[in-house]
Protein backbone atom coordinates (compact mmCIF):
# COMPACT_ATOMS: atom_id res chain seq x y z
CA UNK A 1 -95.80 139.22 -19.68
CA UNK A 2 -97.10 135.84 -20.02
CA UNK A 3 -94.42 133.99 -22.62
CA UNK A 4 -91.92 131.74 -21.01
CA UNK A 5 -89.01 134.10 -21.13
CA UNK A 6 -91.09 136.88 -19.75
CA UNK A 7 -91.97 134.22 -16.93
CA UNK A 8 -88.12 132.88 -16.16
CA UNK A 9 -87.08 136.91 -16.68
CA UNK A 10 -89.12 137.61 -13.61
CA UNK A 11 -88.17 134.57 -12.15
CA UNK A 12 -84.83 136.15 -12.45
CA UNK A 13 -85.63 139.36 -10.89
CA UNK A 14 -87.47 138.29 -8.11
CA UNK A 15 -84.03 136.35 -7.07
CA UNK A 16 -82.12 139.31 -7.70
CA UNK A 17 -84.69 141.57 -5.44
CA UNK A 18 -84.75 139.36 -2.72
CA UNK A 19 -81.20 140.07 -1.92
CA UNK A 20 -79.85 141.49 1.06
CA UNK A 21 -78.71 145.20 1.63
CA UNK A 22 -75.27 143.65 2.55
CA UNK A 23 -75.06 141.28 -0.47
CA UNK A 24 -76.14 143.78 -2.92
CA UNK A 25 -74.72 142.64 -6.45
CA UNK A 26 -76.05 144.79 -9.42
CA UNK A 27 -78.37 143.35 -12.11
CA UNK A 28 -75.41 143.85 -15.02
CA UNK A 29 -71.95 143.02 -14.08
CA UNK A 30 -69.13 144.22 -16.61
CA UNK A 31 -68.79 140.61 -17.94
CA UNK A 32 -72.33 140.03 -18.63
CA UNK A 33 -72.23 143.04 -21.39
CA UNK A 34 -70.12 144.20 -24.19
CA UNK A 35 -69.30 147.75 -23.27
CA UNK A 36 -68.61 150.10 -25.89
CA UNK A 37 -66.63 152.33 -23.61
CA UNK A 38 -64.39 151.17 -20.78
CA UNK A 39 -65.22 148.57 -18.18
CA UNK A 40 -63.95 148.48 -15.05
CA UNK A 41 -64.20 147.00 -11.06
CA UNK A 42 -63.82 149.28 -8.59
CA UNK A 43 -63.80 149.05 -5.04
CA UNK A 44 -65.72 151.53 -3.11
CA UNK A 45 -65.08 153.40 -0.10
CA UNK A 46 -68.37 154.49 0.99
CA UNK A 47 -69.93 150.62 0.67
CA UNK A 48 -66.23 148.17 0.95
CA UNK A 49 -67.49 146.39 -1.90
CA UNK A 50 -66.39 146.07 -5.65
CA UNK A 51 -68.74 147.90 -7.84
CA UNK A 52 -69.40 147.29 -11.79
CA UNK A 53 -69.19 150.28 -14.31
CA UNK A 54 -69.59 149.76 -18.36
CA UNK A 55 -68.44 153.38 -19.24
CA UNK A 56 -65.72 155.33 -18.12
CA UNK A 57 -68.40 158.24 -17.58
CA UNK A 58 -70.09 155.93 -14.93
CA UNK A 59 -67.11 155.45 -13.32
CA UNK A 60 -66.71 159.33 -12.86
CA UNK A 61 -69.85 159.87 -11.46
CA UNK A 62 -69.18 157.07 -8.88
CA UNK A 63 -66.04 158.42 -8.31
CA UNK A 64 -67.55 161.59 -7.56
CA UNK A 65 -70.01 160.08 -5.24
CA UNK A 66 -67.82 157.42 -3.02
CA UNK A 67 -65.77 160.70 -2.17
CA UNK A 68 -68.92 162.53 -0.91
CA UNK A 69 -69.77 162.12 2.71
CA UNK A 70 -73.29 163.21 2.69
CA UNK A 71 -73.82 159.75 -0.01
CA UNK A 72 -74.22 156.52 2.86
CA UNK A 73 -74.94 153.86 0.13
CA UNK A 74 -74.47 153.37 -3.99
CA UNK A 75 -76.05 151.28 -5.72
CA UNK A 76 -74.89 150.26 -9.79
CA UNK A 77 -76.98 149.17 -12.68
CA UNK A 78 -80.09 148.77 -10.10
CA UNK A 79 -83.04 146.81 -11.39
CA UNK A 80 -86.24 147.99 -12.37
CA UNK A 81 -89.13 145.90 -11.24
CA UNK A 82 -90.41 144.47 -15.18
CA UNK A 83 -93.78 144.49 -14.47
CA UNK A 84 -94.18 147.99 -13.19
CA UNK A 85 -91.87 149.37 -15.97
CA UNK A 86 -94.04 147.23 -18.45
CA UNK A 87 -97.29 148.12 -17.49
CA UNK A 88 -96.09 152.07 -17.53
CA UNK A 89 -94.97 151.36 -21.16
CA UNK A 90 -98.24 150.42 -22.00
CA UNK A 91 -100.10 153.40 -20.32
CA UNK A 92 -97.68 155.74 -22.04
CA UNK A 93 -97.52 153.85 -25.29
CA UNK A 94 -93.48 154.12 -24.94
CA UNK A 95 -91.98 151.00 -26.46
CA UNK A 96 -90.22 149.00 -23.47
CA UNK A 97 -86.68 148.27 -24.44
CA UNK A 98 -86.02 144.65 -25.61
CA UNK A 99 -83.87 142.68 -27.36
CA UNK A 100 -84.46 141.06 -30.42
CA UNK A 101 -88.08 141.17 -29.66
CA UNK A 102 -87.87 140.07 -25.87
CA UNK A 103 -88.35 142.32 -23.13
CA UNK A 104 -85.60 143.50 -20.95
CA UNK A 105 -85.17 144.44 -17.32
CA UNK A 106 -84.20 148.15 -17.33
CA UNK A 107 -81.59 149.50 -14.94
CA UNK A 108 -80.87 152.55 -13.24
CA UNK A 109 -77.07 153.67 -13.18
CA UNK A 110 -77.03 154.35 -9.84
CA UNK A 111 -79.17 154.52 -6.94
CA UNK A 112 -77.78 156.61 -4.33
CA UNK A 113 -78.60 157.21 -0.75
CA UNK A 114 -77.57 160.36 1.83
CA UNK A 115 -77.35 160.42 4.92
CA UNK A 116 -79.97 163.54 5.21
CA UNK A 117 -83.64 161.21 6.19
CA UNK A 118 -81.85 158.21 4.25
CA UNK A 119 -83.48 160.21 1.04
CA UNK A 120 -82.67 158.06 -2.29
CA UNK A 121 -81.63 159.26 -5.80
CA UNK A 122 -81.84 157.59 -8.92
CA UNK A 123 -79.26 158.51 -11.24
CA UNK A 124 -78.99 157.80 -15.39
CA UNK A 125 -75.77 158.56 -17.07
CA UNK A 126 -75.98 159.48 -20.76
CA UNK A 127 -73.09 161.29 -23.31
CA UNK A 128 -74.54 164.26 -23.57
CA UNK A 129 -74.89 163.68 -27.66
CA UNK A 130 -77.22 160.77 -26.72
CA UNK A 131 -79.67 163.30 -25.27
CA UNK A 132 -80.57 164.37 -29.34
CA UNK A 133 -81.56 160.76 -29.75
CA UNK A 134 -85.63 160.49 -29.21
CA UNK A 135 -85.51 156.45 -28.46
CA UNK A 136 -83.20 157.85 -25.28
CA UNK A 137 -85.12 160.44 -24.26
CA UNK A 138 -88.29 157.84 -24.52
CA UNK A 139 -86.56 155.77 -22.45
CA UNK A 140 -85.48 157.92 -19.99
CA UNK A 141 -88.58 159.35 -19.51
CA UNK A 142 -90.33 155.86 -18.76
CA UNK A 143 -87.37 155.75 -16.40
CA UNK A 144 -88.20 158.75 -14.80
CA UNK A 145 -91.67 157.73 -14.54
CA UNK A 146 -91.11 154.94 -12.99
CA UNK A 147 -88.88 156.27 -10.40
CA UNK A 148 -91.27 159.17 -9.54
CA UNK A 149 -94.35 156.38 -8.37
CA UNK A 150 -92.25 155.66 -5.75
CA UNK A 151 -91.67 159.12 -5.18
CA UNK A 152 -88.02 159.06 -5.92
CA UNK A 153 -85.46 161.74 -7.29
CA UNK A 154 -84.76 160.86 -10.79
CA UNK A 155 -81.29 162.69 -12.45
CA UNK A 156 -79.30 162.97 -15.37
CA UNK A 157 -75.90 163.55 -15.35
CA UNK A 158 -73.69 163.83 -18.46
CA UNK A 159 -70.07 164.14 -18.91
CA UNK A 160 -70.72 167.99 -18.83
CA UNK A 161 -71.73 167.62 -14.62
CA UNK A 162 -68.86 165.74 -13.68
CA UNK A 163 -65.82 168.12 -13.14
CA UNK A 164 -62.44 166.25 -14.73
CA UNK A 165 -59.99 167.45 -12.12
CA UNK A 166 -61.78 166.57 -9.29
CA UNK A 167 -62.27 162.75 -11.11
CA UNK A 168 -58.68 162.75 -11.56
CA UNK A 169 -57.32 163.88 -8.32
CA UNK A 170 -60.09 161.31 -6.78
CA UNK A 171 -58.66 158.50 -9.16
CA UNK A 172 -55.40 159.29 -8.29
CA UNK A 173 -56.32 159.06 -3.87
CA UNK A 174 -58.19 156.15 -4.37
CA UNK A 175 -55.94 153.40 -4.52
CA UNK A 176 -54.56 154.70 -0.80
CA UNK A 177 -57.97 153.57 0.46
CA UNK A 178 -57.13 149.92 -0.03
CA UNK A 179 -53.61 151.15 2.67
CA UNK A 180 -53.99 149.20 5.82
CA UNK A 181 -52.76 151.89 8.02
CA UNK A 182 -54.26 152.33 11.92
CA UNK A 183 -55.43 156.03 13.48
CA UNK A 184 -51.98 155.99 15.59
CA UNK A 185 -50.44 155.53 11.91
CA UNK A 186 -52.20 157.98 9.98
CA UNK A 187 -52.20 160.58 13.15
CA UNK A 188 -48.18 160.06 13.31
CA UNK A 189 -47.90 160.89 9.80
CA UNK A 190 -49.97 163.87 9.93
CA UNK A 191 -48.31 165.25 12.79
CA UNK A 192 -44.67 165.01 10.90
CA UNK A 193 -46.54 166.78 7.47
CA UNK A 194 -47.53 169.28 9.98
CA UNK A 195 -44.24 169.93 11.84
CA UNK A 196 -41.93 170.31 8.13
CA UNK A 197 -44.37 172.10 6.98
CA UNK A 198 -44.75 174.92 9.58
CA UNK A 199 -41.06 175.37 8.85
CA UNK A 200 -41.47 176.16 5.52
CA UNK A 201 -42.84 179.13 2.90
CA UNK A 202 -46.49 179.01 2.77
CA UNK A 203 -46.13 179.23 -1.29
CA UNK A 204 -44.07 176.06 -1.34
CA UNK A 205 -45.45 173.18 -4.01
CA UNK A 206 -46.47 169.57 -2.24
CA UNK A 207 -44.04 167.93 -4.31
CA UNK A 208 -41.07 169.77 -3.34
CA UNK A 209 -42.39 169.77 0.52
CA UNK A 210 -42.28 165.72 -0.28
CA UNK A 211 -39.24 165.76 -1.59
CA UNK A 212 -37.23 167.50 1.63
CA UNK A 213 -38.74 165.32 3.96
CA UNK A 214 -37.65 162.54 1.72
CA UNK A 215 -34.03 163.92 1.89
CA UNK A 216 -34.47 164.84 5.55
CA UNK A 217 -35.77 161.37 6.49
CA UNK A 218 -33.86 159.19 4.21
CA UNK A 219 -36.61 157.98 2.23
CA UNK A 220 -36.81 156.34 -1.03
CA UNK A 221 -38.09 159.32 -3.54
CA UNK A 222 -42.05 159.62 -3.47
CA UNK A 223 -42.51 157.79 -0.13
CA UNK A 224 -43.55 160.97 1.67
CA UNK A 225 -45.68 162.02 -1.49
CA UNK A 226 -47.45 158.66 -1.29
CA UNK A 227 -47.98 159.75 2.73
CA UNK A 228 -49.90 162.54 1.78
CA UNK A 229 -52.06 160.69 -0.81
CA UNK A 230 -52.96 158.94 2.47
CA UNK A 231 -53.83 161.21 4.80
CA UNK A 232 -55.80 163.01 2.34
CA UNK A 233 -57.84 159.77 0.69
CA UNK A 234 -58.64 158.70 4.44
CA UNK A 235 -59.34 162.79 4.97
CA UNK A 236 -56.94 163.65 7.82
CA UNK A 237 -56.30 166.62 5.16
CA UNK A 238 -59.20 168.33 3.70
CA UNK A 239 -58.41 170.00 0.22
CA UNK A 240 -59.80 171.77 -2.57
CA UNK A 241 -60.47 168.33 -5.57
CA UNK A 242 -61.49 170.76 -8.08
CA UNK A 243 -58.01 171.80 -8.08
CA UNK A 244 -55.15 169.67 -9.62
CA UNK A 245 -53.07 168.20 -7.05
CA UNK A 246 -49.75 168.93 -8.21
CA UNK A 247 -50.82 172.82 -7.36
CA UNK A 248 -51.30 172.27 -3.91
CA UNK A 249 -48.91 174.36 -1.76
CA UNK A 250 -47.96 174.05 1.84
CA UNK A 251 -50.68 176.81 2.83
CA UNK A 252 -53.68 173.95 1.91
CA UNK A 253 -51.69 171.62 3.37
CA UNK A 254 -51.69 173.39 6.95
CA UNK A 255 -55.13 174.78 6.21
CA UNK A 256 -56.46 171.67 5.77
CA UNK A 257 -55.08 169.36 8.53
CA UNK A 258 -55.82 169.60 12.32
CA UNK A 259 -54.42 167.16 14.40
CA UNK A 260 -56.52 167.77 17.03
CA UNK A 261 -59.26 165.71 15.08
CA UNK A 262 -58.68 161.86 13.80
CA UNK A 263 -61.75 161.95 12.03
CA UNK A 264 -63.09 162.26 7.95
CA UNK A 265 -63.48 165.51 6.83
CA UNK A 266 -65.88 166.42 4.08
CA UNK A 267 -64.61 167.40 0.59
CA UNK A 268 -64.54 171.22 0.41
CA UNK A 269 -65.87 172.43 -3.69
């Protein structure tokens, strides 16, 4: 690494590493690369900052993760110190990616830690059909290498790990993060679910519970719906994501809430 780009390249990545935990801002943003699949900002739960994804399967995965409560940070596209990755290359005799003849920082997809000892995971996310391609797997596995020096968990998830209904239902609760609603709030509401629901069959669908207290409370249609997306995305009700949310009855409804605790439940799978 002694030409002029390699020098301004880690000139670049020094910057970039010497960021704070609190101003963490990953190495690719969505503008900065022409995604083949879709791009997208999202704004995460688990950190309250907008995160970067250049594939819809990225976004799944992080979907997946920002719901879990056992994940205490995410990290996207996370840089790859160049000189360590290129001087593994070279003992390995794996090309190191670069473009048009100049070297490349690699990234990680995500860089995850839980809450169990802080313990990090580095994640990859491939289409599964990319896994036949020897250039990936080459790739990956100078990723892997690198990660496991530093004695780090290195995955690989594919579309095939990531279940679609629970991405779904989660895509569908997160937009009732960004709800500025206080515990009194949120508590209130529960309480009232609670209360019409005791009084009703235990087989009943969500969305015709919604609809009676609608009628009963002389709300505009879906308000009481949109309720419920709220107590469950801020996890005053606990349900089952790997099942659609339009089969929810009023039995997971009252198994799932307790209004004796304002507090975030895990997700149950």
């Amino acid at each position: 690494m002694t030409s002029k780009h390699s020098a301004n390249l880690l000139d670049k990545y020094n910057l970039w590493s010497a960021q704070s935990e609190a101003s963490y801002e990953p190495w690719l943003k969505v503008h900065d690369v022409s995604s083949k699949g879709v791009s997208s900002i999202v704004l995460g739960r688990t950190t309250g900052r907008n995160h970067h994804f250049l594939s819809l399967i990225e976004l799944s995965a992080f979907l997946l993760l920002d719901w879990n409560e056992d994940v205490i940070d995410i990290k996207e596209q996370f840089a790859l110190d160049p000189i360590q990755s290129n001087l593994l290359a070279d003992e390995t005799g794996i090309k190191h990616p670069a473009v048009r003849g100049k070297l490349i920082v690699m990234t990680t997809d995500l860089l995850i830690k839980l809450r169990k000892q802080s313990m990090l995971i580095a994640i990859q996310i491939k289409p599964s059909e990319q896994l036949d391609d020897p250039r990936v797997i080459e790739k990956l596995e100078l990723e892997r290498r690198y990660w496991a020096r530093k004695k780090v968990t290195f995955l690989i998830l594919t579309e095939k790990d990531i279940p679609k209904s629970v991405v779904e239902n989660v895509q569908w609760l997160q937009p009732m993060l960004a709800e500025s609603l206080t515990t009194s709030e949120l508590e209130h509401k529960l309480q009232l679910y609670r209360h019409i629901a005791t009084q009703c069959l235990v087989t009943m669908p969500i969305r015709m519970l919604s609809q009676q207290i609608d009628t009963a409370y002389d709300l505009p249609m879906g308000e009481s719906l949109k309720d419920l997306r709220k107590l469950v995305a801020h996890r005053y009700i606990s349900v089952d994501l790997a099942h659609p949310f339009y089969e929810l009855t009023v039995k997971d409804i009252l198994d799932g809430s307790d209004t004796s605790r304002g507090q975030v439940y895990a997700i149950t799978r």
